[in-house]
N, C-alpha and C. Protein backbone atom coordinates (compact mmCIF):
# COMPACT_ATOMS: atom_id res chain seq x y z
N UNK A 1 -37.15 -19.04 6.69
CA UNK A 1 -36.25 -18.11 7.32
C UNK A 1 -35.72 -17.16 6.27
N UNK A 2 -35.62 -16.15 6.62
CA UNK A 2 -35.08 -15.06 5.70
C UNK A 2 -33.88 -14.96 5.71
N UNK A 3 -33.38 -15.00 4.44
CA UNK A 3 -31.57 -15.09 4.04
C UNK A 3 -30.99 -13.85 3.95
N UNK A 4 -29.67 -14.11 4.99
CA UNK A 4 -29.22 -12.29 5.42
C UNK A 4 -28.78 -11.90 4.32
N UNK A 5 -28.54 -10.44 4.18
CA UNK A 5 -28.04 -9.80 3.21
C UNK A 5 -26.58 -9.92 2.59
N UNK A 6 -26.29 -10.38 1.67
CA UNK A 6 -24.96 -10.14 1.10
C UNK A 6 -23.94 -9.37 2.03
N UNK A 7 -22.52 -9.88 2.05
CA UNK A 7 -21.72 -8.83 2.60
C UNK A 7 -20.96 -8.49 1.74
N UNK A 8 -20.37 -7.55 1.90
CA UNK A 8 -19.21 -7.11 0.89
C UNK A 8 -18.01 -7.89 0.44
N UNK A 9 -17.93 -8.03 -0.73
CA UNK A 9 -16.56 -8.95 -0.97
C UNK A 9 -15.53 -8.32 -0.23
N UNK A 10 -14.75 -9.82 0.18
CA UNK A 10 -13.17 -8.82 0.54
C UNK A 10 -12.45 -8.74 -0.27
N UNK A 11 -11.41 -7.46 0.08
CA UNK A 11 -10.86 -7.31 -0.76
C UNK A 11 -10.18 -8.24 -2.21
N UNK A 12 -9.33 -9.45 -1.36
CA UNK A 12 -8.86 -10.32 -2.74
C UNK A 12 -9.95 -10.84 -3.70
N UNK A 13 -11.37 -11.38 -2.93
CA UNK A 13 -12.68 -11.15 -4.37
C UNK A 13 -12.71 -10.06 -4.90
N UNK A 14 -12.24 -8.41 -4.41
CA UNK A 14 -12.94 -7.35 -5.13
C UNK A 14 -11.72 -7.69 -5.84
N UNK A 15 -10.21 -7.36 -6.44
CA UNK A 15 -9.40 -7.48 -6.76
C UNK A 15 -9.63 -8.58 -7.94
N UNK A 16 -10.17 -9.77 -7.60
CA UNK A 16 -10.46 -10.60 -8.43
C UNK A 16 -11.74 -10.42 -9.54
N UNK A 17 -12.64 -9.71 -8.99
CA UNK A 17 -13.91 -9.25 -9.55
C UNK A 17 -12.93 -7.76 -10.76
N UNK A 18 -12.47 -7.35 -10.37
CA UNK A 18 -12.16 -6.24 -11.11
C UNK A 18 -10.90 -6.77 -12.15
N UNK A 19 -10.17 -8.03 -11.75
CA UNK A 19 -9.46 -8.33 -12.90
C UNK A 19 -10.08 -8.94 -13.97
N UNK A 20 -11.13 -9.90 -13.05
CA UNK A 20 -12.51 -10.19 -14.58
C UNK A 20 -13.12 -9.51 -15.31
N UNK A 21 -13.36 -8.17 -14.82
CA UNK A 21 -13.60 -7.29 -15.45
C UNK A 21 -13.00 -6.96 -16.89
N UNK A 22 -11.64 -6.71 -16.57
CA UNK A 22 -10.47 -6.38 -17.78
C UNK A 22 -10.05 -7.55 -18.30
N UNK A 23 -10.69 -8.77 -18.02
CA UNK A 23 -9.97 -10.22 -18.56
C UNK A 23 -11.36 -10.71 -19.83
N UNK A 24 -12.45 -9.73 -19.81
CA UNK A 24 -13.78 -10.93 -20.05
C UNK A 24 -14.65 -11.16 -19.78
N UNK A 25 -14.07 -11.46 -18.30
CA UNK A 25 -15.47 -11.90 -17.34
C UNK A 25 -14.73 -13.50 -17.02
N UNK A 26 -13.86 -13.94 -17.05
CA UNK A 26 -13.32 -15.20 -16.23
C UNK A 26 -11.72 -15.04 -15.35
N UNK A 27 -12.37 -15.61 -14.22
CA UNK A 27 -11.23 -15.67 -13.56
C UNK A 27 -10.17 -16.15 -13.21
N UNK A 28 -9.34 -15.67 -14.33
CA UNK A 28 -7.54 -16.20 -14.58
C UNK A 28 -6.53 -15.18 -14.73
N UNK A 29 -5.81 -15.79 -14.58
CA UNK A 29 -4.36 -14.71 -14.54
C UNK A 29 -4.30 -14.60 -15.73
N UNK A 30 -4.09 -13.20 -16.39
CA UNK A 30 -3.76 -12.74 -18.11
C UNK A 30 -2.17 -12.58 -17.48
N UNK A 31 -1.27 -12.78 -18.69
CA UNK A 31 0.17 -12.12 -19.05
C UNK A 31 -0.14 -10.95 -18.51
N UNK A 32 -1.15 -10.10 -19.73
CA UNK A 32 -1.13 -8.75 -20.15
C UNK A 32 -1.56 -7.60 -18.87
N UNK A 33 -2.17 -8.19 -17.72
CA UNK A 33 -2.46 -8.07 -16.58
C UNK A 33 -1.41 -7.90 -15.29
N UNK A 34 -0.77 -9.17 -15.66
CA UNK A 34 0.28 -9.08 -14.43
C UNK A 34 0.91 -8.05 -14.41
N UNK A 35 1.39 -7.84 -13.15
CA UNK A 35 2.69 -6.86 -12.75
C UNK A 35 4.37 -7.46 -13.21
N UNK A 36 4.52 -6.28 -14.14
CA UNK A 36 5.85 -6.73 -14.84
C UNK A 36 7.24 -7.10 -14.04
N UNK A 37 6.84 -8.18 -13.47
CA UNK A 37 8.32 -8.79 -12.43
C UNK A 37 7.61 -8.14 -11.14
N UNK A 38 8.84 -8.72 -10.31
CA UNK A 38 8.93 -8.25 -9.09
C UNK A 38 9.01 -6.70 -8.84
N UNK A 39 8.21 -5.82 -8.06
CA UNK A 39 8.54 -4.46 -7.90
C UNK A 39 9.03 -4.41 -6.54
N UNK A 40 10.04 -3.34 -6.64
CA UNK A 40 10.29 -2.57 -4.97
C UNK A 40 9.50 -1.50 -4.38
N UNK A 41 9.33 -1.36 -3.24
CA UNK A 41 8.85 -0.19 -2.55
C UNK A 41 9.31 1.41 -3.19
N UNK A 42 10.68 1.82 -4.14
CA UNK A 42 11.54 2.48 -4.43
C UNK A 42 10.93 3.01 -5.65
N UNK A 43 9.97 1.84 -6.32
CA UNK A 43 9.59 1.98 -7.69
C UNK A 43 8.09 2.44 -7.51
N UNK A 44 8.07 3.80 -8.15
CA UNK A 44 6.34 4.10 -8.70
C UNK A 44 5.22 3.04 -9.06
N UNK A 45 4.12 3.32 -8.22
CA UNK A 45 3.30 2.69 -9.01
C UNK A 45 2.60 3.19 -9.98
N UNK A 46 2.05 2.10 -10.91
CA UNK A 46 1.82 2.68 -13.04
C UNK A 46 0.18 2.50 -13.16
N UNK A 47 -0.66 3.79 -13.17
CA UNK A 47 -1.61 4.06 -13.00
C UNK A 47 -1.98 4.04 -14.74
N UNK A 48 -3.02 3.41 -15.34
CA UNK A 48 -3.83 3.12 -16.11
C UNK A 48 -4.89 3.16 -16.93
N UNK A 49 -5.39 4.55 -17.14
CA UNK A 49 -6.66 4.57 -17.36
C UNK A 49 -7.13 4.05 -18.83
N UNK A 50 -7.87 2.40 -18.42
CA UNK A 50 -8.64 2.09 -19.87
C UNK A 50 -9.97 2.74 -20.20
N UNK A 51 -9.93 2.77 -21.60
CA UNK A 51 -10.88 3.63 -22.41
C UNK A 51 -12.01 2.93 -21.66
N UNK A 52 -13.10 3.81 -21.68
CA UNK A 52 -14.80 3.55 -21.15
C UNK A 52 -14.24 2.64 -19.88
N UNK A 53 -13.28 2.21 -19.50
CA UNK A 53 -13.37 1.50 -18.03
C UNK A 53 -12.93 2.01 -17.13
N UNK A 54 -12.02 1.72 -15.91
CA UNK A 54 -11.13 1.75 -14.92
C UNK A 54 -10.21 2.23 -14.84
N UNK A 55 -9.41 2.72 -13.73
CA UNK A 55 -8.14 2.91 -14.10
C UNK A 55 -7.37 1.12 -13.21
N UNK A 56 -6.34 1.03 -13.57
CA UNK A 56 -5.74 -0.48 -13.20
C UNK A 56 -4.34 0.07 -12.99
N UNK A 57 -4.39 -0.10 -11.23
CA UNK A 57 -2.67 0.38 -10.31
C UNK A 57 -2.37 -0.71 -10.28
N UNK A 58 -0.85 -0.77 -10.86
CA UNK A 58 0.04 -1.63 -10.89
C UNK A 58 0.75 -1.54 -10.03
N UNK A 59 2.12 -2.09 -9.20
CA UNK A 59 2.89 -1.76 -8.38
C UNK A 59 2.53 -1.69 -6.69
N UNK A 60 3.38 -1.12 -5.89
CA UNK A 60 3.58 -1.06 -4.64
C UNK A 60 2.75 0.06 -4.26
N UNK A 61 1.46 0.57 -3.72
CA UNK A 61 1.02 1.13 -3.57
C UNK A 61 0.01 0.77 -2.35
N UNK A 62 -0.91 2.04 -1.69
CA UNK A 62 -1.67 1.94 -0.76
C UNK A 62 -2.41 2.67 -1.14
N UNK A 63 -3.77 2.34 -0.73
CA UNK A 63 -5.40 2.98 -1.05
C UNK A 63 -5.46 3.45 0.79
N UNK A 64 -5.89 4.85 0.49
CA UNK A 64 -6.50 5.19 2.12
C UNK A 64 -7.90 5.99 1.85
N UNK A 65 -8.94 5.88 2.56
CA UNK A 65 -10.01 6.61 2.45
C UNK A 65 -9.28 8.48 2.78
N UNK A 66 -10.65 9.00 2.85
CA UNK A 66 -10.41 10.71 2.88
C UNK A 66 -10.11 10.78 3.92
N UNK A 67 -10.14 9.97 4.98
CA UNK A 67 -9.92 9.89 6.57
C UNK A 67 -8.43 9.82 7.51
N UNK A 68 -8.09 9.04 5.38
CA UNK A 68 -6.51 8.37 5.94
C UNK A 68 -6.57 6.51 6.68
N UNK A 69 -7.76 6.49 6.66
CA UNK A 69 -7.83 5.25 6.62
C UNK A 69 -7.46 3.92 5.66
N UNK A 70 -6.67 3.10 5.83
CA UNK A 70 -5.87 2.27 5.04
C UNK A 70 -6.84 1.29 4.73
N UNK A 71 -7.56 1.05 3.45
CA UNK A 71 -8.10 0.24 2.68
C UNK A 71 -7.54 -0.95 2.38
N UNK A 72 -7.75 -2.22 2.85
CA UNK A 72 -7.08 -3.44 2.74
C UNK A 72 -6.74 -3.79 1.36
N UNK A 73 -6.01 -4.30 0.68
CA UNK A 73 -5.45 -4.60 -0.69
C UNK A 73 -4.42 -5.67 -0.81
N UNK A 74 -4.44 -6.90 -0.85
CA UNK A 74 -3.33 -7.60 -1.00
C UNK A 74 -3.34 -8.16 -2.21
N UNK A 75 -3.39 -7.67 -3.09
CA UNK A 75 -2.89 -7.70 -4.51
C UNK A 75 -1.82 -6.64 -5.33
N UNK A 76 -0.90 -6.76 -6.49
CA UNK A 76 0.01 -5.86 -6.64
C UNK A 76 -1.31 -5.38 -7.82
N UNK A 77 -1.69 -5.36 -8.28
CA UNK A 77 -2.76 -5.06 -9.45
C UNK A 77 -4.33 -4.88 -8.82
N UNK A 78 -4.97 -3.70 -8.71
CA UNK A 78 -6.31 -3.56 -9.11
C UNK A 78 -7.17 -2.47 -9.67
N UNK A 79 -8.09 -2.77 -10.13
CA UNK A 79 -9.28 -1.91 -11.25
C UNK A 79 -9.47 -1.03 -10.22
N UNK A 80 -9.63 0.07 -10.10
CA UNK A 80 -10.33 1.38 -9.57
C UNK A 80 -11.87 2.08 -10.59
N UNK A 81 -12.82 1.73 -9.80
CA UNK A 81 -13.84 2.61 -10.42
C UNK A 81 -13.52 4.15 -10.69
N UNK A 82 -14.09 4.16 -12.06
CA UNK A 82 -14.01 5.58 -12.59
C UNK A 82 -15.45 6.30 -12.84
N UNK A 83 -16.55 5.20 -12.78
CA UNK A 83 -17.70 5.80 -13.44
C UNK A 83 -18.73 6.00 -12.39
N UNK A 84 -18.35 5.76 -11.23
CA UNK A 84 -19.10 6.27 -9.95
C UNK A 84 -19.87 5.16 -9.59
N UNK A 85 -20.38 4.11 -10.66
CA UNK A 85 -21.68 3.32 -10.07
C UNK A 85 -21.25 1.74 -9.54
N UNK A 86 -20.16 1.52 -9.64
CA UNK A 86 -19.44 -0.02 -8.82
C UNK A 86 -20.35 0.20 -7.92
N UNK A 87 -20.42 -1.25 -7.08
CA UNK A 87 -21.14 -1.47 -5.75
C UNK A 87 -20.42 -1.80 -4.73
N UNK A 88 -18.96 -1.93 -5.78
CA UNK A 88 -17.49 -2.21 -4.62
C UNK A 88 -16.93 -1.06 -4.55
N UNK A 89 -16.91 0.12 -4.57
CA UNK A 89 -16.33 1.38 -4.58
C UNK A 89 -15.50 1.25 -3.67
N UNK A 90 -14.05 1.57 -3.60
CA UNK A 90 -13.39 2.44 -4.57
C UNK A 90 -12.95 1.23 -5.83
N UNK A 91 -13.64 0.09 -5.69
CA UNK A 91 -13.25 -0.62 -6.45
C UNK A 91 -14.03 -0.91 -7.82
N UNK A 92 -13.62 -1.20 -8.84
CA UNK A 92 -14.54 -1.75 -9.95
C UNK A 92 -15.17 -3.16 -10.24
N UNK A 93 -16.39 -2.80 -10.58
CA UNK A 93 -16.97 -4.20 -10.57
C UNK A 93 -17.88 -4.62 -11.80
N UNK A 94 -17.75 -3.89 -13.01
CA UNK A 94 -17.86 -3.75 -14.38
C UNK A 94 -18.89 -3.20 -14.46
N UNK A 95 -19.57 -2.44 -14.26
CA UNK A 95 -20.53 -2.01 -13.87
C UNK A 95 -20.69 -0.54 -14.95
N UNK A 96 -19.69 -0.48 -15.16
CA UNK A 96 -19.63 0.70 -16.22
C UNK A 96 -19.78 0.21 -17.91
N UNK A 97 -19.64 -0.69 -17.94
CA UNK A 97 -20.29 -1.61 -19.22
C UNK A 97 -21.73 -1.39 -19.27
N UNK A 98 -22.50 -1.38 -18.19
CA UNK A 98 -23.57 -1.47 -18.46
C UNK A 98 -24.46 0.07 -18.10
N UNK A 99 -23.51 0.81 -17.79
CA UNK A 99 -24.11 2.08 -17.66
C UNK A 99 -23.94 3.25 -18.77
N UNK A 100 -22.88 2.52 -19.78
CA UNK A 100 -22.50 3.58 -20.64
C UNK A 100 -21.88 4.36 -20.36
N UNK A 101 -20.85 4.25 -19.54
CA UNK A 101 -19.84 5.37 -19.08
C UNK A 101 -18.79 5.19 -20.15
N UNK A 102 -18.39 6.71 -20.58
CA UNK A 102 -17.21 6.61 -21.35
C UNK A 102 -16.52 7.73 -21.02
N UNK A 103 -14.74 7.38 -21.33
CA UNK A 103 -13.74 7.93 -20.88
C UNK A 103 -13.06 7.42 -22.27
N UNK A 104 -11.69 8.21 -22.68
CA UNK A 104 -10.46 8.23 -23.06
C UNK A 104 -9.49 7.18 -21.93
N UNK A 105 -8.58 6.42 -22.74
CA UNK A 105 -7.35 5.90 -21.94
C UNK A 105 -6.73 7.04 -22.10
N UNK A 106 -6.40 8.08 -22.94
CA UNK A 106 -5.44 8.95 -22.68
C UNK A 106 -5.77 10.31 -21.88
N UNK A 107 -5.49 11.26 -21.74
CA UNK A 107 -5.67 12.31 -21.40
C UNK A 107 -6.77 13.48 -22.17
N UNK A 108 -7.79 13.83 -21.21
CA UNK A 108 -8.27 14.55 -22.39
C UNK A 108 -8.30 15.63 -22.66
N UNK A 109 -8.70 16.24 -23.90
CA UNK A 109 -7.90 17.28 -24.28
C UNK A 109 -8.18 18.66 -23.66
N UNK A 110 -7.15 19.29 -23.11
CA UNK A 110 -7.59 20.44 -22.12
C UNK A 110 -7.47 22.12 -22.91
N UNK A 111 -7.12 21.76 -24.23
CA UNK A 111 -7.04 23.21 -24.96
C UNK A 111 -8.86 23.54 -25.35
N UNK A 112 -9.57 22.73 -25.13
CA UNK A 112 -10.72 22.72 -25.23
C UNK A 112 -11.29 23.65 -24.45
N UNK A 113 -12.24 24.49 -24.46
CA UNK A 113 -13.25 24.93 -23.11
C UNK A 113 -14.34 24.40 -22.60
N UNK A 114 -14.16 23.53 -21.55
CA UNK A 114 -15.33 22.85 -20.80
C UNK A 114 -16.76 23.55 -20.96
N UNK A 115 -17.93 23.10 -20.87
CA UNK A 115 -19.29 23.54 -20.61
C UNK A 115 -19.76 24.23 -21.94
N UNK A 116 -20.94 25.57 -21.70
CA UNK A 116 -20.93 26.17 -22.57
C UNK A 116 -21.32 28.02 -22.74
N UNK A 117 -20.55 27.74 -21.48
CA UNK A 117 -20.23 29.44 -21.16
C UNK A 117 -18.75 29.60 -21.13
């Protein structure tokens, strides 16, 4: 008999898949990971971007597609793909390790002129 196709992780595996990501590759709670205490609805959420990886939303926040559709999330912490090729999109699934995607954690520099015209 032929074995059906994979389904998509749900969300708390993708959440979990993308904290392994930034942990290693094993799945445990880091300190350096957690969300610092309890947050309120009142308080911003603290957007992240690690070098060559993800960005990682901290806090009270909601993911909606372009539709406005509300993306399930019950975690206060997760990885967001930055490098286009996750297979969990909009989520990360380390996948940029192995594609050679690189980014700055900080901002990059915009006194520069893009391209080469």
């Amino acid at each position: 008999m032929a074995s059906a196709a994979p389904r998509p992780a749900p969300p708390r595996a993708t959440a979990r898949v993308a904290e392994a990501v930034l942990t290693g590759g094993a799945f445990r709670r880091s300190p350096r990971l957690a969300s610092p205490g309890p947050m309120t609805p009142d308080e911003p959420a603290t957007i992240t971007p690690y070098r060559d990886g993800p960005l990682l939303v901290r806090g009270p926040f909601r993911i909606v597609d372009q539709d406005g559709r509300e993306i399930s999330v019950e975690r206060s912490t997760v990885a967001l793909c930055r490098c286009g090729k996750s297979k969990l999109r909009p989520f990360c699934d380390g996948t940029h390790k192995l594609s050679g995607f690189s980014a700055p954690s900080g901002a990059e520099d915009r006194s520069r002129p893009s391209g080469s015209g």
